[in-house]
N, C-alpha and C. Protein backbone atom coordinates (compact mmCIF):
# COMPACT_ATOMS: atom_id res chain seq x y z
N UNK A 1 -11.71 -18.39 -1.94
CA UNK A 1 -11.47 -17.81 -3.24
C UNK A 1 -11.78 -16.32 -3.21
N UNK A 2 -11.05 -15.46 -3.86
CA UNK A 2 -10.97 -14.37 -4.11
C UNK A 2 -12.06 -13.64 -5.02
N UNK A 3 -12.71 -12.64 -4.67
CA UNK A 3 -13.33 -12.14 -6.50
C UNK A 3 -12.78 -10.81 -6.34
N UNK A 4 -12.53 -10.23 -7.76
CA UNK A 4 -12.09 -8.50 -8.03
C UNK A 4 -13.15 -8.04 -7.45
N UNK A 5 -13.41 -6.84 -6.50
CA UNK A 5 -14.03 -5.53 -6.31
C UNK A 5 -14.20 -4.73 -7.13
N UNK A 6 -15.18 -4.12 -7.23
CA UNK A 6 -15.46 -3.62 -8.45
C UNK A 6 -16.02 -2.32 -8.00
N UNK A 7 -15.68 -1.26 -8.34
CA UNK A 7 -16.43 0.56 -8.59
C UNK A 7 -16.95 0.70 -9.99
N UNK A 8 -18.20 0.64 -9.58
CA UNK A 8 -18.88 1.29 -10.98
C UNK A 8 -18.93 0.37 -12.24
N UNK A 9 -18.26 -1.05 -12.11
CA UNK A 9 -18.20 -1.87 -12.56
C UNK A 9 -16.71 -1.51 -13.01
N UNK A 10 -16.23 -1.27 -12.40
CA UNK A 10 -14.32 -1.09 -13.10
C UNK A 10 -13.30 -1.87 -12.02
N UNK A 11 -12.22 -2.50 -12.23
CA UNK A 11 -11.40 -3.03 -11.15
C UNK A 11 -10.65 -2.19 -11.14
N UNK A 12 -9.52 -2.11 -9.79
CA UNK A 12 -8.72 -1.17 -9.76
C UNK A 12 -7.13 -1.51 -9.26
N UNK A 13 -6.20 -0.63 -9.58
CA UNK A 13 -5.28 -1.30 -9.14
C UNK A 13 -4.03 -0.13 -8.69
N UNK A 14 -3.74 0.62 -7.21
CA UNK A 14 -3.22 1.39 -6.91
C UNK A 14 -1.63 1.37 -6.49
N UNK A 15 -1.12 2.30 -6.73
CA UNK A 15 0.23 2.34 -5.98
C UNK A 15 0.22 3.58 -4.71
N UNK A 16 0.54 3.04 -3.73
CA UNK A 16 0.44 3.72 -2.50
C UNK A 16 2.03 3.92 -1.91
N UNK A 17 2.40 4.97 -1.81
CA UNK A 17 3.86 4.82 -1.38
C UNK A 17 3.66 6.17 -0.07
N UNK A 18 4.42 5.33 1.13
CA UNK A 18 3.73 6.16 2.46
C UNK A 18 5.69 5.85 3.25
N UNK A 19 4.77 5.84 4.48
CA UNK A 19 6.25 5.74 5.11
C UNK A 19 5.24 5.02 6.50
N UNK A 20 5.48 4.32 7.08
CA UNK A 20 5.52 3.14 8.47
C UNK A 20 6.01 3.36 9.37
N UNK A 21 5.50 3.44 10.38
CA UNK A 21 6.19 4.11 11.75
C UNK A 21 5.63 3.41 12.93
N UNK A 22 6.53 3.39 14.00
CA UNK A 22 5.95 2.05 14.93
C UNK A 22 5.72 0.83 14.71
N UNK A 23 6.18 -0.07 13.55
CA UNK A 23 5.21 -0.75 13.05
C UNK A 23 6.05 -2.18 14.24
N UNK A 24 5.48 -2.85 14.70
CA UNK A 24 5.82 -3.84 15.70
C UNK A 24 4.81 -5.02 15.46
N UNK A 25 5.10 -6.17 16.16
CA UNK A 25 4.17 -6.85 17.09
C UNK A 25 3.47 -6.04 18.46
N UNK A 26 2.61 -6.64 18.75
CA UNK A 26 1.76 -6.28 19.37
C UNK A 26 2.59 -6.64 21.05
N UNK A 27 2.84 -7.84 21.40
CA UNK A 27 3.85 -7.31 22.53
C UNK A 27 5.28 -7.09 22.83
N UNK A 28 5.35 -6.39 21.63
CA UNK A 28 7.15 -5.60 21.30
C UNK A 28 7.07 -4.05 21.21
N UNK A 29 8.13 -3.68 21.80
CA UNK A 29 8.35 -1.99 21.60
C UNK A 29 8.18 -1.98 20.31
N UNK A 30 8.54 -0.49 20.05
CA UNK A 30 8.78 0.05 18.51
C UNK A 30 10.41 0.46 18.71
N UNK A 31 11.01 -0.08 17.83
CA UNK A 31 12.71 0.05 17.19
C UNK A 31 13.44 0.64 15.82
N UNK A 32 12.96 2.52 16.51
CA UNK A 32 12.79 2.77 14.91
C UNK A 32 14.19 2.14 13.71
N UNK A 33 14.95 1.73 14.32
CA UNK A 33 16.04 1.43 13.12
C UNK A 33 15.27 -0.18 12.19
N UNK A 34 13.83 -0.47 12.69
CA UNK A 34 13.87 -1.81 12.41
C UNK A 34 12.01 -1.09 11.73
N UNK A 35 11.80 -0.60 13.00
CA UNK A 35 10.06 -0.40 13.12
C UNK A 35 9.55 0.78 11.86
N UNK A 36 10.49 1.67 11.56
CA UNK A 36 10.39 3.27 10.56
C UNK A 36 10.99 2.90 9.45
N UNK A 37 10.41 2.66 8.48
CA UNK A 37 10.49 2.76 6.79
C UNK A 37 9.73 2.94 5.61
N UNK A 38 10.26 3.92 5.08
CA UNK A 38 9.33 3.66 3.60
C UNK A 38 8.73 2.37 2.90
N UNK A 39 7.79 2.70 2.85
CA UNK A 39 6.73 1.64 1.96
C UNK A 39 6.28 1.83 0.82
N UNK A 40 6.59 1.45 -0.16
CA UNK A 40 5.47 1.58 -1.71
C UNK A 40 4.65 -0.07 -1.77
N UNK A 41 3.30 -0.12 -1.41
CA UNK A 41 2.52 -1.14 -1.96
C UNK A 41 1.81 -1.34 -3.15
N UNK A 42 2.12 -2.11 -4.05
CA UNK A 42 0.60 -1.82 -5.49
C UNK A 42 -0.37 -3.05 -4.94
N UNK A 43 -1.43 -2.27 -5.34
CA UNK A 43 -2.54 -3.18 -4.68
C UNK A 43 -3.45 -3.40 -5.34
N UNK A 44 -4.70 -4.21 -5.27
CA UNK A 44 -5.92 -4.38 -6.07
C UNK A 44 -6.57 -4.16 -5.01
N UNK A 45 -8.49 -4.54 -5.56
CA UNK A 45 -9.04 -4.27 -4.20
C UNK A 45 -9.82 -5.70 -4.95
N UNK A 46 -10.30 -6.27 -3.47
CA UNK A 46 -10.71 -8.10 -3.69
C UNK A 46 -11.78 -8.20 -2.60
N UNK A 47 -12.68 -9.15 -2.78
CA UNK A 47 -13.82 -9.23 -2.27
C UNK A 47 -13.58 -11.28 -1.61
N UNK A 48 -14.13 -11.53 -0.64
CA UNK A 48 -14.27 -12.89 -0.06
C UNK A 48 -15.54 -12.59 0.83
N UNK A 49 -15.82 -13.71 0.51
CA UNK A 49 -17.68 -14.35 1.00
C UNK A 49 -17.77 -13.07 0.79
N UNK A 50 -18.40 -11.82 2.08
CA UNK A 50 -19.20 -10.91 2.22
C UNK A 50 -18.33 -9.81 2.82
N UNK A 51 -17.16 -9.90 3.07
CA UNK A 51 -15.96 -9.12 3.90
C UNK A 51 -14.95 -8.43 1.85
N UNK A 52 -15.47 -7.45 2.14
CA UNK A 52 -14.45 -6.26 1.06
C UNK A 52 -12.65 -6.27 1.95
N UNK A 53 -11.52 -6.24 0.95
CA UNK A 53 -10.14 -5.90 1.30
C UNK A 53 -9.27 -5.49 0.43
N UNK A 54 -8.02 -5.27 0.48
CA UNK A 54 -7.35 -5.68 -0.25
C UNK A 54 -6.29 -6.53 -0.46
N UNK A 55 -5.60 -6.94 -1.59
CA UNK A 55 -4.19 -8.04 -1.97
C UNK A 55 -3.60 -7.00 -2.29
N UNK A 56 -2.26 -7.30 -1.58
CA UNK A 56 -0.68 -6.80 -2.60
C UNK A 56 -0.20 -7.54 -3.32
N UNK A 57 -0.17 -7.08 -4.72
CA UNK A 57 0.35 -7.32 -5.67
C UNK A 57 1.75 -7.15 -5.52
N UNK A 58 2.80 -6.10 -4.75
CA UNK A 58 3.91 -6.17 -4.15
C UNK A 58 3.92 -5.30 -2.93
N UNK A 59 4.93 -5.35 -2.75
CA UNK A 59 5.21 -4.79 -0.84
C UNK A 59 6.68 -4.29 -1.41
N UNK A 60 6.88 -2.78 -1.33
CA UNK A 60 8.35 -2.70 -1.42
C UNK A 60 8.87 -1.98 0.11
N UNK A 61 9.57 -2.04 1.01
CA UNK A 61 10.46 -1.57 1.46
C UNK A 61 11.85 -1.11 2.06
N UNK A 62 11.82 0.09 2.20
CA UNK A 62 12.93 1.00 2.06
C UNK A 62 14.40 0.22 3.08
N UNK A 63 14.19 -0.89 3.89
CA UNK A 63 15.14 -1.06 5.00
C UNK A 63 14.93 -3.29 4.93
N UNK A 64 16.44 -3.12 4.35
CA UNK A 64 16.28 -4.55 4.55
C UNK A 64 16.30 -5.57 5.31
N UNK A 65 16.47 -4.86 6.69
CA UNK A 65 15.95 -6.42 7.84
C UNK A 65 14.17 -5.50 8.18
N UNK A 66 13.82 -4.66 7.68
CA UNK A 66 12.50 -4.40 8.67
C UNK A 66 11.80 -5.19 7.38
N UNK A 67 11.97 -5.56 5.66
CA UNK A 67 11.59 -6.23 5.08
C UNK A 67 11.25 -8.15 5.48
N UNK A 68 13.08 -8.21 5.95
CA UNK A 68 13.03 -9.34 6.07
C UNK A 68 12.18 -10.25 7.46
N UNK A 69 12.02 -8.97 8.21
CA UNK A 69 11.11 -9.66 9.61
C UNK A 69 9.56 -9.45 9.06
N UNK A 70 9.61 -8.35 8.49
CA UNK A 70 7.95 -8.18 8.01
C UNK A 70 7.46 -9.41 6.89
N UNK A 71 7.69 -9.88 6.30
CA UNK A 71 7.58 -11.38 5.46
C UNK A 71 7.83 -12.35 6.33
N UNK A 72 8.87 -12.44 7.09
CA UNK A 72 8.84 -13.66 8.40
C UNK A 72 7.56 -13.90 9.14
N UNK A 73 6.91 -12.57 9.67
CA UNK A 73 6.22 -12.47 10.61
C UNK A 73 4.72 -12.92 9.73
N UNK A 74 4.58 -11.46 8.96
CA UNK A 74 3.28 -11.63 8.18
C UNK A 74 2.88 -12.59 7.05
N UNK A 75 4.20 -12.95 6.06
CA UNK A 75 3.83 -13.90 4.98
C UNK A 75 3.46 -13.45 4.06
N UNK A 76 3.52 -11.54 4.07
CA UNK A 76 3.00 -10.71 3.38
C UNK A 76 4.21 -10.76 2.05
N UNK A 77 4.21 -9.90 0.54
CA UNK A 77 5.17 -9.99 -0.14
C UNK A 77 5.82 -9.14 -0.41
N UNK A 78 6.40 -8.95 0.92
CA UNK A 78 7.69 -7.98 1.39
C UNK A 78 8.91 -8.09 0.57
N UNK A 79 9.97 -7.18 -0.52
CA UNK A 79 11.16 -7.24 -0.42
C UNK A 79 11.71 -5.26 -0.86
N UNK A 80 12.85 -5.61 -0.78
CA UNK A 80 13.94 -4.81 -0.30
C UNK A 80 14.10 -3.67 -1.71
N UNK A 81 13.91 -2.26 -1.26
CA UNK A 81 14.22 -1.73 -2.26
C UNK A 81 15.17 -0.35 -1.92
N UNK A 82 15.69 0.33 -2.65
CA UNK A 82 16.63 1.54 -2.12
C UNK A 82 15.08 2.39 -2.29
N UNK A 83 15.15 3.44 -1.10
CA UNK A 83 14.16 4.62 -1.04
C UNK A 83 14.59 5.52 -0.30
N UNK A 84 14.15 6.56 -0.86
CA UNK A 84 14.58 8.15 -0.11
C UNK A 84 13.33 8.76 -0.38
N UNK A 85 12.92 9.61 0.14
CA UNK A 85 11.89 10.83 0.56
C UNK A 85 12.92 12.08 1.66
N UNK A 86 12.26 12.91 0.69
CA UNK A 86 12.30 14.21 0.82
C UNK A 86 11.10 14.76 0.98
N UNK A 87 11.09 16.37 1.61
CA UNK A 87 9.58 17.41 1.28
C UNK A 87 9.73 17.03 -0.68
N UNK A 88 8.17 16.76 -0.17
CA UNK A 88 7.46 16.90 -2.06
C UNK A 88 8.25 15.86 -2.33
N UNK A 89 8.87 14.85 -2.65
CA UNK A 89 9.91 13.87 -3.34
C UNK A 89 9.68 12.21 -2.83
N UNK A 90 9.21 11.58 -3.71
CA UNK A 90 9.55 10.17 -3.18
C UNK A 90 9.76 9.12 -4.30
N UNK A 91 11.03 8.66 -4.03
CA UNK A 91 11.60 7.86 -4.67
C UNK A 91 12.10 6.38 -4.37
N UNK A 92 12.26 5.61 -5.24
CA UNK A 92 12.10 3.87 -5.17
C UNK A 92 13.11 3.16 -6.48
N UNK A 93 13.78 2.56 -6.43
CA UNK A 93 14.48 1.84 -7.50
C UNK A 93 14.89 0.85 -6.92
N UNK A 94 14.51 -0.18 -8.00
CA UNK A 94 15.05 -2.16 -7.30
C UNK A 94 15.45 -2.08 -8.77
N UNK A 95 17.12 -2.32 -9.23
CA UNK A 95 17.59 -2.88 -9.97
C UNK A 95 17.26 -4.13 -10.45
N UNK A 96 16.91 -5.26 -9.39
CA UNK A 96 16.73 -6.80 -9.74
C UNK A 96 15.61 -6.95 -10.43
N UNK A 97 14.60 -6.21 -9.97
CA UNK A 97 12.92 -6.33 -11.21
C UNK A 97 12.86 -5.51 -12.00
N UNK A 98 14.12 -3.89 -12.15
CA UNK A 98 14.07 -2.93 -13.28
C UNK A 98 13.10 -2.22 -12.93
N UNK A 99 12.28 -2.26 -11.58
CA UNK A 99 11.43 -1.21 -11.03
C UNK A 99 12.15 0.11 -10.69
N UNK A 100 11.30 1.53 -10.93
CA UNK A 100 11.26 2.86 -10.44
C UNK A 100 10.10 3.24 -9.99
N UNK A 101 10.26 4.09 -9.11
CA UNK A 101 8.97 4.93 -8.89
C UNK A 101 9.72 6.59 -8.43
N UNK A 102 9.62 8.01 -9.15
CA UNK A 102 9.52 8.80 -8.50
C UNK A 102 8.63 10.01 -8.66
N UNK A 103 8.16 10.39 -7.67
CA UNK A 103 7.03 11.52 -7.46
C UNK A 103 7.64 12.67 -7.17
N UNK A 104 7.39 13.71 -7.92
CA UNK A 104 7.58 15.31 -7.24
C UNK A 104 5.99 16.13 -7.06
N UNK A 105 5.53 15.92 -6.28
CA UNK A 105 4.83 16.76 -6.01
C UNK A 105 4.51 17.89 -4.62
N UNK A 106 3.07 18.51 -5.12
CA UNK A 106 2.72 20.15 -3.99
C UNK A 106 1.83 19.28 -2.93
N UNK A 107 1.58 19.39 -1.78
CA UNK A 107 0.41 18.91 -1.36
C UNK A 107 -0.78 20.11 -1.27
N UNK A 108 -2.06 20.03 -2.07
CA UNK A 108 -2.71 20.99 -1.41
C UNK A 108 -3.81 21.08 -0.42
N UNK A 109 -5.14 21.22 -0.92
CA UNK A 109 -6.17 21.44 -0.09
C UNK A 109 -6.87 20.47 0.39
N UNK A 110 -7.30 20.46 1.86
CA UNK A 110 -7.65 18.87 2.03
C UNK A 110 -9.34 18.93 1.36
N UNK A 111 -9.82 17.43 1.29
CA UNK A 111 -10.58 17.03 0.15
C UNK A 111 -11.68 16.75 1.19
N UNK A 112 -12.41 17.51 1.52
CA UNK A 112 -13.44 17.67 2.61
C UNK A 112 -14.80 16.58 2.08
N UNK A 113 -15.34 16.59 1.34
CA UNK A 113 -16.07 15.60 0.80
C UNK A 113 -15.82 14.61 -0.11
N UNK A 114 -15.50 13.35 -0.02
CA UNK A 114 -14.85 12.44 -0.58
C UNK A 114 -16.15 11.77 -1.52
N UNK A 115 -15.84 11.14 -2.61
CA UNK A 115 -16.40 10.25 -3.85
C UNK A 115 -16.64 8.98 -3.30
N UNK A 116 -17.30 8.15 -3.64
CA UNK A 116 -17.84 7.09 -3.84
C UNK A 116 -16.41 6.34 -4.14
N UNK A 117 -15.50 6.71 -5.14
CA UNK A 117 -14.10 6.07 -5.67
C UNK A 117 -12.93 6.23 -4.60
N UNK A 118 -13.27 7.40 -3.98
CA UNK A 118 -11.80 7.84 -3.01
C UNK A 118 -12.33 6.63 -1.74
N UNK A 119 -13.64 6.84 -1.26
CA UNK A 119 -14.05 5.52 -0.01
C UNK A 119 -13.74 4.32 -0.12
N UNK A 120 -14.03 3.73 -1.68
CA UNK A 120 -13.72 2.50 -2.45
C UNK A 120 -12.21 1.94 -2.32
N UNK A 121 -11.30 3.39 -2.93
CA UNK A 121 -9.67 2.76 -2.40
C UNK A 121 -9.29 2.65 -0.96
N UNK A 122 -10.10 3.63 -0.29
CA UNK A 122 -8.82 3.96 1.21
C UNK A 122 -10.03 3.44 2.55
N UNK A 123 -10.83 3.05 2.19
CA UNK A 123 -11.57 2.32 3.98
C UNK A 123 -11.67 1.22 3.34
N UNK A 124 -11.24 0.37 2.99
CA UNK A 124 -10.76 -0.94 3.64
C UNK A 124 -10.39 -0.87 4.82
N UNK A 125 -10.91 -2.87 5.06
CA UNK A 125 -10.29 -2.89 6.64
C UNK A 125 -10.52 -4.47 6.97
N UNK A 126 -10.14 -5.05 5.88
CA UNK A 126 -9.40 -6.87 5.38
C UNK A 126 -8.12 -6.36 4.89
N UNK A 127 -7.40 -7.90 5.17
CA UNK A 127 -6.43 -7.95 4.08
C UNK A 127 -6.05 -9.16 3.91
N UNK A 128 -5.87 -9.52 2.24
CA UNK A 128 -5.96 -10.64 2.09
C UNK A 128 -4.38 -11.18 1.58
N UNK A 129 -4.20 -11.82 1.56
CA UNK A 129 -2.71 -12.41 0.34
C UNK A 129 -2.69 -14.41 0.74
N UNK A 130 -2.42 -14.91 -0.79
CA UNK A 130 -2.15 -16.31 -0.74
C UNK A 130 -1.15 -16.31 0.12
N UNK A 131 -0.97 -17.95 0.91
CA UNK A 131 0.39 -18.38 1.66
C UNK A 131 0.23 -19.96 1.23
N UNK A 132 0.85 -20.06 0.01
CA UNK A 132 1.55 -21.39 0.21
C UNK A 132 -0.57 -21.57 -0.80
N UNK A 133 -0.64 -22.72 -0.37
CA UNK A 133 -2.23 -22.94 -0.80
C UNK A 133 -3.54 -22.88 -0.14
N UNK A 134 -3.24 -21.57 1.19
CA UNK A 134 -4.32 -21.04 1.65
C UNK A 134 -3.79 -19.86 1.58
N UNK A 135 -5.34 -19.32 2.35
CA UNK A 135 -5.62 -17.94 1.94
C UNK A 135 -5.55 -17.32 3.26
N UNK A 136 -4.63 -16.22 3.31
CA UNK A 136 -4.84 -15.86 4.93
C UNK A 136 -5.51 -14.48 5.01
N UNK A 137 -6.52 -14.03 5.67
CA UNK A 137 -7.55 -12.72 6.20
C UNK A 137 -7.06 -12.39 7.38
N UNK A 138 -6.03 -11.13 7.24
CA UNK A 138 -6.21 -9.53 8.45
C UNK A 138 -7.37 -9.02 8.31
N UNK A 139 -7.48 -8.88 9.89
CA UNK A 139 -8.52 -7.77 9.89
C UNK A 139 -7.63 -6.45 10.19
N UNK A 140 -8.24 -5.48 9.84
CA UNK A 140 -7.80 -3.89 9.25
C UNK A 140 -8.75 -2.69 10.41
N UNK A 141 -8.07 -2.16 11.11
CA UNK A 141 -8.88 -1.05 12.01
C UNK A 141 -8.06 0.65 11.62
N UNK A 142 -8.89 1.41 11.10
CA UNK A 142 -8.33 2.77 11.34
C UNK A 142 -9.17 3.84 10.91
N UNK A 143 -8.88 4.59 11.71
CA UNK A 143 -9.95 5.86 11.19
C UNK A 143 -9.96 6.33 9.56
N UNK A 144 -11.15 6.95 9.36
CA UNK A 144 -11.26 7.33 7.63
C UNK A 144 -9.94 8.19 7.51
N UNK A 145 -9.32 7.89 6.45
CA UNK A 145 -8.20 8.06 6.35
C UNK A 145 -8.33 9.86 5.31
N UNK A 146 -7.67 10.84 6.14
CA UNK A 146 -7.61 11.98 5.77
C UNK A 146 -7.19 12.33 4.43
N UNK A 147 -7.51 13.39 3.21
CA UNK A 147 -7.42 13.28 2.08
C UNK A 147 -7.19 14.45 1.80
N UNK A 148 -5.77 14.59 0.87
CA UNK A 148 -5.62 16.29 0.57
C UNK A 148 -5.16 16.17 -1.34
N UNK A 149 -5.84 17.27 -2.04
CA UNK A 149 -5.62 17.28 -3.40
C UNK A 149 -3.99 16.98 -3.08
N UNK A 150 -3.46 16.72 -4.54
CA UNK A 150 -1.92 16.56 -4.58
C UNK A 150 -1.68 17.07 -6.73
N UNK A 151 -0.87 17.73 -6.07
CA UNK A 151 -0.68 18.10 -7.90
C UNK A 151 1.09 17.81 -8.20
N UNK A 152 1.11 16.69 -9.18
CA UNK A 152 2.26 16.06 -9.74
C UNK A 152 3.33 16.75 -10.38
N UNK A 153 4.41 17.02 -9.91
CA UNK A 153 4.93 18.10 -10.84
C UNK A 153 5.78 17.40 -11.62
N UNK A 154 6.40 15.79 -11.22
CA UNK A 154 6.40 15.05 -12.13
C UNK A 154 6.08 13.27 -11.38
N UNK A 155 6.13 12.76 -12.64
CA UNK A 155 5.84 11.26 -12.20
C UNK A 155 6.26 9.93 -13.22
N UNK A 156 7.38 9.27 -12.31
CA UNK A 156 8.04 7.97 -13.13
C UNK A 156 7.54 6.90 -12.10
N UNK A 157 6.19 5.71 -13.10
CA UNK A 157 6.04 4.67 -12.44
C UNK A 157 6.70 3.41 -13.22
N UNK A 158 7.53 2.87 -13.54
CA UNK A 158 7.95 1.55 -14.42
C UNK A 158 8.36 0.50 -13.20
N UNK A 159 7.33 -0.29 -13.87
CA UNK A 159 7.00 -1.92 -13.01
C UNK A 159 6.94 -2.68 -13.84
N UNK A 160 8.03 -3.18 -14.67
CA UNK A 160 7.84 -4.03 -15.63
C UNK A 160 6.87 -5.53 -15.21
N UNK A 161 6.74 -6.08 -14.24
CA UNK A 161 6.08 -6.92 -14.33
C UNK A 161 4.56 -6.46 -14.06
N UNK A 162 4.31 -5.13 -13.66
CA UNK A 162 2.79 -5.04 -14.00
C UNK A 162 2.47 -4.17 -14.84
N UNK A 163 3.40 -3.77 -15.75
CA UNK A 163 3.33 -3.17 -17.16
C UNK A 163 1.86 -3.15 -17.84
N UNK A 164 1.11 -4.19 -17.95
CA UNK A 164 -0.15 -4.67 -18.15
C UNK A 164 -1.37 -3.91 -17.28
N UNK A 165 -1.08 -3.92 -16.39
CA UNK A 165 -2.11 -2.80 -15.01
C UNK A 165 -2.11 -1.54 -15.12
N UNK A 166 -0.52 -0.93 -14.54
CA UNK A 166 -0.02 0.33 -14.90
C UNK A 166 0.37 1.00 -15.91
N UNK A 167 -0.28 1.59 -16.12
CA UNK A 167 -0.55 2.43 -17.50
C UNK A 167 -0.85 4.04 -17.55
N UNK A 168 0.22 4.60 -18.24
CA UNK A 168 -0.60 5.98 -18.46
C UNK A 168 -0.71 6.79 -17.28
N UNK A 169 -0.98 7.54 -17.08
CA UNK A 169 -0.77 8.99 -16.15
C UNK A 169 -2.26 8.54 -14.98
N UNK A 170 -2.05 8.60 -13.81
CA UNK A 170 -3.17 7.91 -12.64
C UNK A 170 -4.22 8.64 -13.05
N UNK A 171 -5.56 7.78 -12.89
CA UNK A 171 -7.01 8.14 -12.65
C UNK A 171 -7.36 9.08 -11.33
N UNK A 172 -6.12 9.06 -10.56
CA UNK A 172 -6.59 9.51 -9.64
C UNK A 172 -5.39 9.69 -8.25
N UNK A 173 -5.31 11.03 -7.40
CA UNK A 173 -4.12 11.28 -7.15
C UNK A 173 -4.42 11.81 -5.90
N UNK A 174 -3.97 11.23 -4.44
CA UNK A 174 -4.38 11.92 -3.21
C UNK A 174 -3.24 11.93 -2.58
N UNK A 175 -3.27 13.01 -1.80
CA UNK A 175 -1.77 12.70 -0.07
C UNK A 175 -2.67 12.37 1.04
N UNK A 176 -2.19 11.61 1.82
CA UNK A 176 -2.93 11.51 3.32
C UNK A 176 -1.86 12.06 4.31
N UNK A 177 -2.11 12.59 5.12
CA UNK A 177 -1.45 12.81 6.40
C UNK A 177 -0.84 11.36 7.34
N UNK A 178 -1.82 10.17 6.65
CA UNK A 178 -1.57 8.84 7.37
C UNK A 178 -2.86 9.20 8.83
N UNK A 179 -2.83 7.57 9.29
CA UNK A 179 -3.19 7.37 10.20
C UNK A 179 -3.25 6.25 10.92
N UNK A 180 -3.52 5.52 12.69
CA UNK A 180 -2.76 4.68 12.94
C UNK A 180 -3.59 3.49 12.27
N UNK A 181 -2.96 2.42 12.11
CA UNK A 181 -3.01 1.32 11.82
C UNK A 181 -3.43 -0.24 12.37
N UNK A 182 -4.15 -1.13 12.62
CA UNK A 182 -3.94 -1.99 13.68
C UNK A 182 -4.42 -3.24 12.64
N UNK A 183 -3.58 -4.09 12.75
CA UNK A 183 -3.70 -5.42 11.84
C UNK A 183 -3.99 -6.56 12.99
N UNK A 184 -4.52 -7.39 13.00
CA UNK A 184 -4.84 -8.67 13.95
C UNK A 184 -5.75 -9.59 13.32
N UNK A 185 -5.96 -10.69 13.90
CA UNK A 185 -6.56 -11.98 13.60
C UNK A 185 -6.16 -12.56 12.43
N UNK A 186 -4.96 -12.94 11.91
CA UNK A 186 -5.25 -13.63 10.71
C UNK A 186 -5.44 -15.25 10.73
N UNK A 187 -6.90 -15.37 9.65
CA UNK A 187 -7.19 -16.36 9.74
C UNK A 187 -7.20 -17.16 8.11
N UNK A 188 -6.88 -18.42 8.46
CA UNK A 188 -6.53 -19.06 6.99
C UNK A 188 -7.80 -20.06 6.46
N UNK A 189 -7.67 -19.87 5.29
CA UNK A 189 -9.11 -20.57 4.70
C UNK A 189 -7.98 -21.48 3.45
């Protein structure tokens, strides 16, 4: 069983939209026409026994067979959306759920001493999501993930089905440079 994570006694619930590169099995090349795509995840952050992670609430990406192998493989809740990125620009629209997402923003100065709240969203290193009527746990490896102010010059998030979560102009707004990634062991409870 799952419990909400909690900062400061508040739950939280982010939209992360990045881009994926290399992303493979472990004894497969990387194929960028399959392996390189945009990603927007909304996420919560969730707690089991004594191990902190997070659940996706959705998985959108930009390329529809690297969707359809990434849900094959992981069980994660991968589907298919149109996306483009540009410098400063990232954009998302799925007609079928009436979802948008687009961002114009500056990137600026990197964020040399991080909050108690910025550690809380971005070092994780579980990941959790239901399959069927268990619960399956990634483990999560990557360096503290680099942090630069970001100033919005505009911003459309509409997710009608988490209308209820997302609300109102973000608590809180970072760019990362990214960094690598390594998912393994999942184990089902």
């Amino acid at each position: 069983m799952l419990d909400i994570d909690l900062q400061e006694g508040q739950p939280w619930v982010s939209l992360v939209a990045f881009d994926m590169e290399n992303i493979r099995p472990r004894i497969l090349p990387a194929f960028p026409p399959i392996s390189d795509f945009h990603e927007i995840n909304i996420r919560t952050y969730v707690r089991h026994q004594d191990k902190s992670g997070v659940y996706f609430l959705s998985i959108e990406g930009g390329k529809r067979i690297s969707c359809g192998i990434a849900k094959s493989l992981s069980g994660l809740p991968y589907r298919y959306s149109q996306m483009s990125r540009q410098e400063n620009t990232y954009r998302s629209t799925n007609a079928s759920y009436g979802d948008r997402f687009q961002a114009e923003y500056t990137i600026g100065a990197p964020i040399v001493q991080k909050n108690a709240l910025d550690r809380f969203l971005t070092e994780r290193y579980a990941l959790f999501q239901d399959h069927g009527q268990t619960l399956d746990c990634f483990e999560i490896h990557h360096i503290e993930w680099p942090a630069f102010q970001l100033d919005l010059k505009s911003l459309t998030v509409q997710y009608p089905r988490f209308s209820h979560l997302i609300q109102g102009s973000p608590a809180q707004v970072h760019y990362s440079s990214g960094v690598q990634v390594l998912a393994w062991g999942r184990k089902r409870y």
